[in-house]
PDB file of N, CA and C in Angstrom:
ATOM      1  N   UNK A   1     184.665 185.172  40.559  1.00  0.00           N
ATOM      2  CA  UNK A   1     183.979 184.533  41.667  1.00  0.00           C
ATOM      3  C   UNK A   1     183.613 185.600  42.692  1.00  0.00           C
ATOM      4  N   UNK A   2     182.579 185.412  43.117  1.00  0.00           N
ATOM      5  CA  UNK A   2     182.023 186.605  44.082  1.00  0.00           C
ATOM      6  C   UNK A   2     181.920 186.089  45.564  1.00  0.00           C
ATOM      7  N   UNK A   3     182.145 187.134  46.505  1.00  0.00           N
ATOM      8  CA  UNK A   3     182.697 186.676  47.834  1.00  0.00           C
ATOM      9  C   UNK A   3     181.713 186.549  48.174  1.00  0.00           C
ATOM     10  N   UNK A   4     181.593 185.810  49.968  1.00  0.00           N
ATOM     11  CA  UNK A   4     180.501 185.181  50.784  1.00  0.00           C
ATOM     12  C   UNK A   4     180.024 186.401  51.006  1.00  0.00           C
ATOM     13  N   UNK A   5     180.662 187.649  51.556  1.00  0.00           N
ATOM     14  CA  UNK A   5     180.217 189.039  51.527  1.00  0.00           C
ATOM     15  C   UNK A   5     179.109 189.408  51.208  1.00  0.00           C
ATOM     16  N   UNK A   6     179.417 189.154  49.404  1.00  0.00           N
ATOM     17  CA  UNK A   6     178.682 190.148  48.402  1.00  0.00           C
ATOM     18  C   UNK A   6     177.151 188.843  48.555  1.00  0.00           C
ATOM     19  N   UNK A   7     177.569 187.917  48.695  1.00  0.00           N
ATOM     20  CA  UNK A   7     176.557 187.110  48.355  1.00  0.00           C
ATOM     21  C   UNK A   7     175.213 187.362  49.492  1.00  0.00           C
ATOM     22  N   UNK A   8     175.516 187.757  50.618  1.00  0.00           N
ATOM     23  CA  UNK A   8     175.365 188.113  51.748  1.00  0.00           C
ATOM     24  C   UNK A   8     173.922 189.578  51.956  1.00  0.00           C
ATOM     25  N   UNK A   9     175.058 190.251  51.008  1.00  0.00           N
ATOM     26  CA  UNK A   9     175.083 191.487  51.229  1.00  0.00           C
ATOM     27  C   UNK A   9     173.575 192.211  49.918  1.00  0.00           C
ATOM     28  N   UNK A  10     173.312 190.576  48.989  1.00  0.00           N
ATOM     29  CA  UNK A  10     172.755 191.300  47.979  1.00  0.00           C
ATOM     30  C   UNK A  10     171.072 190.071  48.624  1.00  0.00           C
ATOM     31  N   UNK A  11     171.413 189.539  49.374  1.00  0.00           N
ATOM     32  CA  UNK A  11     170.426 188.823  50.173  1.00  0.00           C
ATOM     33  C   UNK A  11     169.818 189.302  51.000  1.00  0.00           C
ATOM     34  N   UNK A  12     170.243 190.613  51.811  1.00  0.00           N
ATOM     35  CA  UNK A  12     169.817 191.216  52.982  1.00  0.00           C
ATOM     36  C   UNK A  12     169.164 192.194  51.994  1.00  0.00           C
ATOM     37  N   UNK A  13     169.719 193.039  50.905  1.00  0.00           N
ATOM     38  CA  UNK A  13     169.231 193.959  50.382  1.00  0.00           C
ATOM     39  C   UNK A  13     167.819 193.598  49.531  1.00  0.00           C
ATOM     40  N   UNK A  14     167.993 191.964  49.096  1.00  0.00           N
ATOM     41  CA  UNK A  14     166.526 191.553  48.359  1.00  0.00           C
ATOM     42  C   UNK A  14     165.367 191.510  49.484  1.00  0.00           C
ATOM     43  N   UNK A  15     165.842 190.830  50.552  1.00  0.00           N
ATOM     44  CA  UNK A  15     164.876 190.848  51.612  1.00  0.00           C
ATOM     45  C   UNK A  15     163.907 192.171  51.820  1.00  0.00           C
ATOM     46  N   UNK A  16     165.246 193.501  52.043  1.00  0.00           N
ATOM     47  CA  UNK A  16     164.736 194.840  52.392  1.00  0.00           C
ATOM     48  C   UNK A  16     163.439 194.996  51.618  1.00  0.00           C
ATOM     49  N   UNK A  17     163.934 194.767  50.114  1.00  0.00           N
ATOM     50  CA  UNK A  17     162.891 195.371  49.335  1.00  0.00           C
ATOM     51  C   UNK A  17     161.598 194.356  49.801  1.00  0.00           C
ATOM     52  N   UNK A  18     161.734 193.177  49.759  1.00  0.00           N
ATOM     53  CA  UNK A  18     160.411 192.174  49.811  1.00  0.00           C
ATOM     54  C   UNK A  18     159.833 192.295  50.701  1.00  0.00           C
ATOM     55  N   UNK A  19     160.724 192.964  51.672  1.00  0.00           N
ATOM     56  CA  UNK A  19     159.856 193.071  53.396  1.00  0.00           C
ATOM     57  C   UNK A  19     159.232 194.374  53.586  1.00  0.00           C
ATOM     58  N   UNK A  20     159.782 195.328  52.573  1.00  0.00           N
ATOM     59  CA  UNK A  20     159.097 196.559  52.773  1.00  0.00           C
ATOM     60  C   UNK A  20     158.423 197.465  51.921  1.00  0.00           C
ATOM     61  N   UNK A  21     157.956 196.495  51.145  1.00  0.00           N
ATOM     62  CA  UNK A  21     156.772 196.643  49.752  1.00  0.00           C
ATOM     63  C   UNK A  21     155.588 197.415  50.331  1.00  0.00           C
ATOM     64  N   UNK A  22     155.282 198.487  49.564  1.00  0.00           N
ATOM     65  CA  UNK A  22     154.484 198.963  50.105  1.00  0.00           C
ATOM     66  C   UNK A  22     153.763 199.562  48.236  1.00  0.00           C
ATOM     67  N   UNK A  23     152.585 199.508  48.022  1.00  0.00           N
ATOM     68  CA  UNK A  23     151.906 199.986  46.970  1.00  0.00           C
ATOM     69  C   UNK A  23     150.911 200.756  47.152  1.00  0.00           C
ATOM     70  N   UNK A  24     150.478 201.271  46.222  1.00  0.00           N
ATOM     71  CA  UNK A  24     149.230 202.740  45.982  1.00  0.00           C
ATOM     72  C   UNK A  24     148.705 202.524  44.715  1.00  0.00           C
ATOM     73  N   UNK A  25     146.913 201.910  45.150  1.00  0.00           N
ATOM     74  CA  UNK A  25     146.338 201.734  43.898  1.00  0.00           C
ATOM     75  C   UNK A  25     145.837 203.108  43.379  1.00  0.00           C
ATOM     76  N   UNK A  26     145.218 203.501  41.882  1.00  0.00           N
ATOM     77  CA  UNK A  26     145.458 204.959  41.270  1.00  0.00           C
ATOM     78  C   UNK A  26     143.680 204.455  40.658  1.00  0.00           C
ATOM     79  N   UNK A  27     143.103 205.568  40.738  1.00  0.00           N
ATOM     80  CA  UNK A  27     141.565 205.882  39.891  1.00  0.00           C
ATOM     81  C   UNK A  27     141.636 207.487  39.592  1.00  0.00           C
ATOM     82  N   UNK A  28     141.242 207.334  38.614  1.00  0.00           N
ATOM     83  CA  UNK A  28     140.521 208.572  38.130  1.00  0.00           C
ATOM     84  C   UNK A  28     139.040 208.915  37.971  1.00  0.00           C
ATOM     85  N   UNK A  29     139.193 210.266  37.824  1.00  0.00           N
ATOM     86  CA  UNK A  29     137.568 210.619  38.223  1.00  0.00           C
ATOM     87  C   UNK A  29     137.392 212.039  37.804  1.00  0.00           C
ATOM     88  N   UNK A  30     136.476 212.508  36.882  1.00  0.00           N
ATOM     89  CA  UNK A  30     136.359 214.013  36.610  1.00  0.00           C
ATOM     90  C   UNK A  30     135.169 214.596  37.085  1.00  0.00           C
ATOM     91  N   UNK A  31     135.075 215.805  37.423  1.00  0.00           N
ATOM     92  CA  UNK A  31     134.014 216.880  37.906  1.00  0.00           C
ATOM     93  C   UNK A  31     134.849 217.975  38.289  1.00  0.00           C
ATOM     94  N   UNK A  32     133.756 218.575  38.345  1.00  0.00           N
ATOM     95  CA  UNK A  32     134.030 220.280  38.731  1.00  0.00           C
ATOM     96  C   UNK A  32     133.366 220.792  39.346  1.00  0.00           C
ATOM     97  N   UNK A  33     133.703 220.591  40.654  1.00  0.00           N
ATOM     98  CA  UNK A  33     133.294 220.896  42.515  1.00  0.00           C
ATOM     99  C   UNK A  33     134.595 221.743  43.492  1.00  0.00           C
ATOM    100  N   UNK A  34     134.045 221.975  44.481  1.00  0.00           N
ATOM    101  CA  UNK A  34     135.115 222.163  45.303  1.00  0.00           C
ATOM    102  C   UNK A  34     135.736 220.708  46.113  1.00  0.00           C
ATOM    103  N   UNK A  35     137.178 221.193  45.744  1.00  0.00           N
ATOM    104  CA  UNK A  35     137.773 219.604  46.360  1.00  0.00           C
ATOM    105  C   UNK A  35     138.662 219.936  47.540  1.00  0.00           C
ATOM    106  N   UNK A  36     138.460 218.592  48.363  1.00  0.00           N
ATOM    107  CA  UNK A  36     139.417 218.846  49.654  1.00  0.00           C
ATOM    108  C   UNK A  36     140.766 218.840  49.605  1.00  0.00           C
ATOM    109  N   UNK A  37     141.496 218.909  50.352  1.00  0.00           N
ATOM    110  CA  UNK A  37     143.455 218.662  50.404  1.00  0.00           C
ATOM    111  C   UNK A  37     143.709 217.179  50.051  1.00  0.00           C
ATOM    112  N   UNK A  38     145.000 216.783  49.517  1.00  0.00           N
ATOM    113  CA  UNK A  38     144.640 215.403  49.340  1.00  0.00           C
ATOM    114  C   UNK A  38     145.162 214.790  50.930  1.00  0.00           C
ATOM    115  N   UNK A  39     145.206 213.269  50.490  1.00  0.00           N
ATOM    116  CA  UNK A  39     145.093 212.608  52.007  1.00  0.00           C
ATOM    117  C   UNK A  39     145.663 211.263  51.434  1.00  0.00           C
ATOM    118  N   UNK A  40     146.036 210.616  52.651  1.00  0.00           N
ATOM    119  CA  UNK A  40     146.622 209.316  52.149  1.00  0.00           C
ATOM    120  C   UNK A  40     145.795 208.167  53.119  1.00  0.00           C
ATOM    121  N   UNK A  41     145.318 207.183  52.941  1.00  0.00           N
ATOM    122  CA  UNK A  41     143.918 206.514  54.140  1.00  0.00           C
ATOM    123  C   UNK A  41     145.110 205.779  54.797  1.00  0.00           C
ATOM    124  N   UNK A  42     144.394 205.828  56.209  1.00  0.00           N
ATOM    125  CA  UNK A  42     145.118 205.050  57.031  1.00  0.00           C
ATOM    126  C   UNK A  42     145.157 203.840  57.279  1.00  0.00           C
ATOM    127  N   UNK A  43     144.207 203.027  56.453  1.00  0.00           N
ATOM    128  CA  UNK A  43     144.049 201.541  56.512  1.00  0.00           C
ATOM    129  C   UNK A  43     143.989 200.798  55.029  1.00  0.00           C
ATOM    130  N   UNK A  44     145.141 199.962  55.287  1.00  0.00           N
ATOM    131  CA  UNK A  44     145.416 199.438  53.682  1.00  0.00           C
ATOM    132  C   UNK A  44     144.038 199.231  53.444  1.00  0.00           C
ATOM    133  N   UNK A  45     144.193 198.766  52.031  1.00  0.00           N
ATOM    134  CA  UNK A  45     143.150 198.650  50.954  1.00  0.00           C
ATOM    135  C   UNK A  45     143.418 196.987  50.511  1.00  0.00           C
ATOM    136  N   UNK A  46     144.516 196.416  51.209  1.00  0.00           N
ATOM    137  CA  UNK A  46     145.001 195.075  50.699  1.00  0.00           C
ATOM    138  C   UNK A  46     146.475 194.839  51.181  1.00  0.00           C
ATOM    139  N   UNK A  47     146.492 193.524  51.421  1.00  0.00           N
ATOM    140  CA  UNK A  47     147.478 192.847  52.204  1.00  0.00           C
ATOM    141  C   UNK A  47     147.688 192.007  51.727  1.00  0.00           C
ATOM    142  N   UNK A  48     149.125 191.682  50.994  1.00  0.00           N
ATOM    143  CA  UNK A  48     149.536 190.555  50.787  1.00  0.00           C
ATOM    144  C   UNK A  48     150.693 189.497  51.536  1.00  0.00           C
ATOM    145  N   UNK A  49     150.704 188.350  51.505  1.00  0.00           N
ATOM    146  CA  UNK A  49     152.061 187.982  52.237  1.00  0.00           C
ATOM    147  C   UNK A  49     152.626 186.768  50.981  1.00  0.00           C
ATOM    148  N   UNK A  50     154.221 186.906  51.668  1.00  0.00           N
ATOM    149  CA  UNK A  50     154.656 186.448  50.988  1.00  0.00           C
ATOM    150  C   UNK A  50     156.136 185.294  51.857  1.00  0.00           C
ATOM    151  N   UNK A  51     156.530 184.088  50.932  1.00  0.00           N
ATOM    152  CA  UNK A  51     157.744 183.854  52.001  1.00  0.00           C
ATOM    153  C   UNK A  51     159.142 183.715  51.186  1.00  0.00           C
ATOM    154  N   UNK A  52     160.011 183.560  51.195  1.00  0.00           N
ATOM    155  CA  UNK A  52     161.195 183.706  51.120  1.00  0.00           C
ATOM    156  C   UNK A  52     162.506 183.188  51.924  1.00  0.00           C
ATOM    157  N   UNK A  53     163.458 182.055  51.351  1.00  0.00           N
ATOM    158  CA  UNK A  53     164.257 182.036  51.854  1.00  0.00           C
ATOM    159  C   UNK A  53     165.659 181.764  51.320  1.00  0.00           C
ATOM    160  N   UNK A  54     166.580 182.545  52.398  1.00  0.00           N
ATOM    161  CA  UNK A  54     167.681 182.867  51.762  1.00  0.00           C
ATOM    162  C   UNK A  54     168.613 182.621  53.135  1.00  0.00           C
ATOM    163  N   UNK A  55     169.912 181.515  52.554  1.00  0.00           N
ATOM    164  CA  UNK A  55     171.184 180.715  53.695  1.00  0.00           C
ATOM    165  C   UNK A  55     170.086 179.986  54.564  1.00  0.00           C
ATOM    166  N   UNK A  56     168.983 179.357  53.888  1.00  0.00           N
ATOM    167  CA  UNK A  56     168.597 178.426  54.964  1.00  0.00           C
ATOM    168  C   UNK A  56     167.443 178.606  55.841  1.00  0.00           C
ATOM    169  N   UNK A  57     167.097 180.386  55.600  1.00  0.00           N
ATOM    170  CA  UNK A  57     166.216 180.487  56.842  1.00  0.00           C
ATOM    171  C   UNK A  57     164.977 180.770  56.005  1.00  0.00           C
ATOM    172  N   UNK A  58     163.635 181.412  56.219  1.00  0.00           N
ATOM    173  CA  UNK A  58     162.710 181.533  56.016  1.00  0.00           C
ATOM    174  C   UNK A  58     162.186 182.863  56.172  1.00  0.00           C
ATOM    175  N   UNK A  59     161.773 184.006  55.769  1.00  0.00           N
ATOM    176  CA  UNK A  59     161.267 184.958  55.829  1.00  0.00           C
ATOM    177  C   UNK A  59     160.099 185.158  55.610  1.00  0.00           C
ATOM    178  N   UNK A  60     158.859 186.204  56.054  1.00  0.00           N
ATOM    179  CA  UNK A  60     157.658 186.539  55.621  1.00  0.00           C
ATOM    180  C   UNK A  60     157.900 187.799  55.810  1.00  0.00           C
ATOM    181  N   UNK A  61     157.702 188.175  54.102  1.00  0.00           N
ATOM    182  CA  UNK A  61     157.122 189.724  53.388  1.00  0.00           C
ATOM    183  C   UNK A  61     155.863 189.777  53.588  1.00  0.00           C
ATOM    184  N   UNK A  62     155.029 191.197  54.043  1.00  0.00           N
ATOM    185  CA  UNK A  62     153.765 191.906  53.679  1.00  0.00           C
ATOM    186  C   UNK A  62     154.028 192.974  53.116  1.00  0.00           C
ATOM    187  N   UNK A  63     152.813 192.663  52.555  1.00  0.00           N
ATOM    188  CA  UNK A  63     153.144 193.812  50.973  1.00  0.00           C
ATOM    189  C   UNK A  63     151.359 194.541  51.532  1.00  0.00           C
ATOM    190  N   UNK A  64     151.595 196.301  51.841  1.00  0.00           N
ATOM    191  CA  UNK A  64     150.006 196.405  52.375  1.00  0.00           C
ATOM    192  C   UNK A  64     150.226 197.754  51.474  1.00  0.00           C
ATOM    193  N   UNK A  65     148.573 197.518  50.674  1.00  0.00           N
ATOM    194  CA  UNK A  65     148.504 198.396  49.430  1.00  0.00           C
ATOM    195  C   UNK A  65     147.435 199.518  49.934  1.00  0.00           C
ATOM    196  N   UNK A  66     148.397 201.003  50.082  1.00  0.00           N
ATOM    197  CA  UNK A  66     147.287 201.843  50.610  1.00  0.00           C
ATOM    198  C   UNK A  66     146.920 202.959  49.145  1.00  0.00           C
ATOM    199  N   UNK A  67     145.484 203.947  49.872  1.00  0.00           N
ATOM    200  CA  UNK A  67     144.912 204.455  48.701  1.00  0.00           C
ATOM    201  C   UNK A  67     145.325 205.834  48.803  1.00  0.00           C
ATOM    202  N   UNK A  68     145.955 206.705  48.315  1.00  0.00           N
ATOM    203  CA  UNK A  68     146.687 208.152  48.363  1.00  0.00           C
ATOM    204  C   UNK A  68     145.438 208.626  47.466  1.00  0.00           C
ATOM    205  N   UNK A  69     144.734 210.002  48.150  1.00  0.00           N
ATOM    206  CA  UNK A  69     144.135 210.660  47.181  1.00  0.00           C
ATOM    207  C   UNK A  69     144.549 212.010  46.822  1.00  0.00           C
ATOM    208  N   UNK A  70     144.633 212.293  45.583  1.00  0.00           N
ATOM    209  CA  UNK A  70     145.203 214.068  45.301  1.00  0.00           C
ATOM    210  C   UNK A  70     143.844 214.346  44.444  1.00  0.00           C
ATOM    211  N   UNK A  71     143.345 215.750  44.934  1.00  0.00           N
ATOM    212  CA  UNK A  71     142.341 216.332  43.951  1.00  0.00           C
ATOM    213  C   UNK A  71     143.436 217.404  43.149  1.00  0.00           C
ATOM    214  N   UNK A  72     143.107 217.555  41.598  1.00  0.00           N
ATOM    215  CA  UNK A  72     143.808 218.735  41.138  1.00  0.00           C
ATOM    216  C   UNK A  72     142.555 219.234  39.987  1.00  0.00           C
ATOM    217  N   UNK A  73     142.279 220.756  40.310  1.00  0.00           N
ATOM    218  CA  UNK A  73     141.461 221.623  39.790  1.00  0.00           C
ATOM    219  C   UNK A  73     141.629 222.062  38.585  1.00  0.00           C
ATOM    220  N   UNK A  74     140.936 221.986  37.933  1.00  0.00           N
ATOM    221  CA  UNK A  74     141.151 222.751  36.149  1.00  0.00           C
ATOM    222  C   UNK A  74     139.596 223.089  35.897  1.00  0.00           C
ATOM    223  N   UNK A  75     139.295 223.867  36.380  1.00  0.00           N
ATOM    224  CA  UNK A  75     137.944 224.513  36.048  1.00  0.00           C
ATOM    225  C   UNK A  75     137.894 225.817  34.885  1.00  0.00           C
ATOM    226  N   UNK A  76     137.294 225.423  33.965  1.00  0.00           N
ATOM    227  CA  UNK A  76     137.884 226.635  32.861  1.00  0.00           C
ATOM    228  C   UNK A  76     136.463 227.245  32.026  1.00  0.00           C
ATOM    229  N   UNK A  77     136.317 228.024  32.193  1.00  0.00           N
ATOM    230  CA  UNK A  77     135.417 228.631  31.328  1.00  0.00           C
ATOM    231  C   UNK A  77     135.564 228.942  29.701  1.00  0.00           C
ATOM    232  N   UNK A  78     135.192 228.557  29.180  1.00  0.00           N
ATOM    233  CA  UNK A  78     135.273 229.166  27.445  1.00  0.00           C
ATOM    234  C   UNK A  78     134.027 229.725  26.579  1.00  0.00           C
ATOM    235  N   UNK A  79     134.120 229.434  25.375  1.00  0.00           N
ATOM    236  CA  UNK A  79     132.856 229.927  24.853  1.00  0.00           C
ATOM    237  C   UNK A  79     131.772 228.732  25.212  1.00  0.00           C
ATOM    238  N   UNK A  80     132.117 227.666  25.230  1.00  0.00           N
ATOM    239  CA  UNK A  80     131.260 226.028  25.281  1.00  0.00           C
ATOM    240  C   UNK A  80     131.245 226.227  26.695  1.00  0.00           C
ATOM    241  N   UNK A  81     131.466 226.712  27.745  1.00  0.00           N
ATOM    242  CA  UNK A  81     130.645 226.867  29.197  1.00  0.00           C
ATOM    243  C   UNK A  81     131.362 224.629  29.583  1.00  0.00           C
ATOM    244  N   UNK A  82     132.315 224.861  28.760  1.00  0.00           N
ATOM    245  CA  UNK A  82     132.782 223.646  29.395  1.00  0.00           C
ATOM    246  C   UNK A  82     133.658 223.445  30.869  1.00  0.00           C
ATOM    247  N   UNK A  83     133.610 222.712  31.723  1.00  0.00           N
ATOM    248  CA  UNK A  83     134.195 222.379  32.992  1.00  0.00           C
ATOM    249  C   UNK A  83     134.612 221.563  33.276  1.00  0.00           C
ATOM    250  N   UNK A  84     135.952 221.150  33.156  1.00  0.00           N
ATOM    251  CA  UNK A  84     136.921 219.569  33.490  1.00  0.00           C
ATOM    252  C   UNK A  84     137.642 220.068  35.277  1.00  0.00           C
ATOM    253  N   UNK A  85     137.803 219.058  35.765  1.00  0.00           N
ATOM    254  CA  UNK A  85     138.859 219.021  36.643  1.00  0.00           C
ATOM    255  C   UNK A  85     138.615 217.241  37.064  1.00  0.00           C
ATOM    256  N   UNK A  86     140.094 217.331  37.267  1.00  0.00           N
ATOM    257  CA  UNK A  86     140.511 215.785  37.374  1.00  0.00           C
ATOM    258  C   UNK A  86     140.619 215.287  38.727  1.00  0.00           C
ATOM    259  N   UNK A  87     140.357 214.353  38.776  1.00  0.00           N
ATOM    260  CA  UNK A  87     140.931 213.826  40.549  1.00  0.00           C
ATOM    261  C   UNK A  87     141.959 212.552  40.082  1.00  0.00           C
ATOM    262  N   UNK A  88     143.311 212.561  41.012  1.00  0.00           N
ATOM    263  CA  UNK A  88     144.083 211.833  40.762  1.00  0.00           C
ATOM    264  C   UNK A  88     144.420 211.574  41.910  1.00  0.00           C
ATOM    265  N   UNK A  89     144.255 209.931  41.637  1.00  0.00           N
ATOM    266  CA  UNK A  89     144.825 209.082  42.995  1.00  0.00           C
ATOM    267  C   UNK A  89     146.117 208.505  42.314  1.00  0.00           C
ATOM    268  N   UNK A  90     147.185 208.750  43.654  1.00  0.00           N
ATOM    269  CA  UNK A  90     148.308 208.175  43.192  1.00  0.00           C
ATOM    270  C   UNK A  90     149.100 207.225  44.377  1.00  0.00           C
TER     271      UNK A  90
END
């Protein structure tokens, strides 16, 4: 049997996570340019809400999904004069 404690204790910790959801949608994209530093945008891309309740009371989670961009370079010369570099959003 598990104490009022634990019961307590694994309720506050589900909340944490539900209340402080935070996501990063990902695209890819290839060329071979000069690329900037990456960056993370300052205004979600999407907002969700959500409710929850636990001993009675009622909670509201937002879940706000921002867009992180990383450029990473692979520019390569060979005999085929071929040129990849990737952009990765994460």
């Amino acid at each position: 049997m598990h104490s009022p404690t634990l019961y307590i204790s694994l309720a506050i910790l589900t909340l944490s996570i539900f209340v402080n959801t935070q996501s990063v949608s990902t695209y890819f994209s290839t060329s071979c340019e000069t690329i900037p530093e990456p960056f993370l945008e300052t205004t979600p891309i999407s907002t969700r809400t959500r409710t929850m309740t636990s001993n009675g009371e009622t909670f509201i989670g937002i879940t706000e999904v921002y867009q992180s961009i990383t450029y990473v370079s692979d520019c390569v010369t060979d005999d085929y004069d071929e040129y990849t570099s990737t952009l990765v959003i994460w």
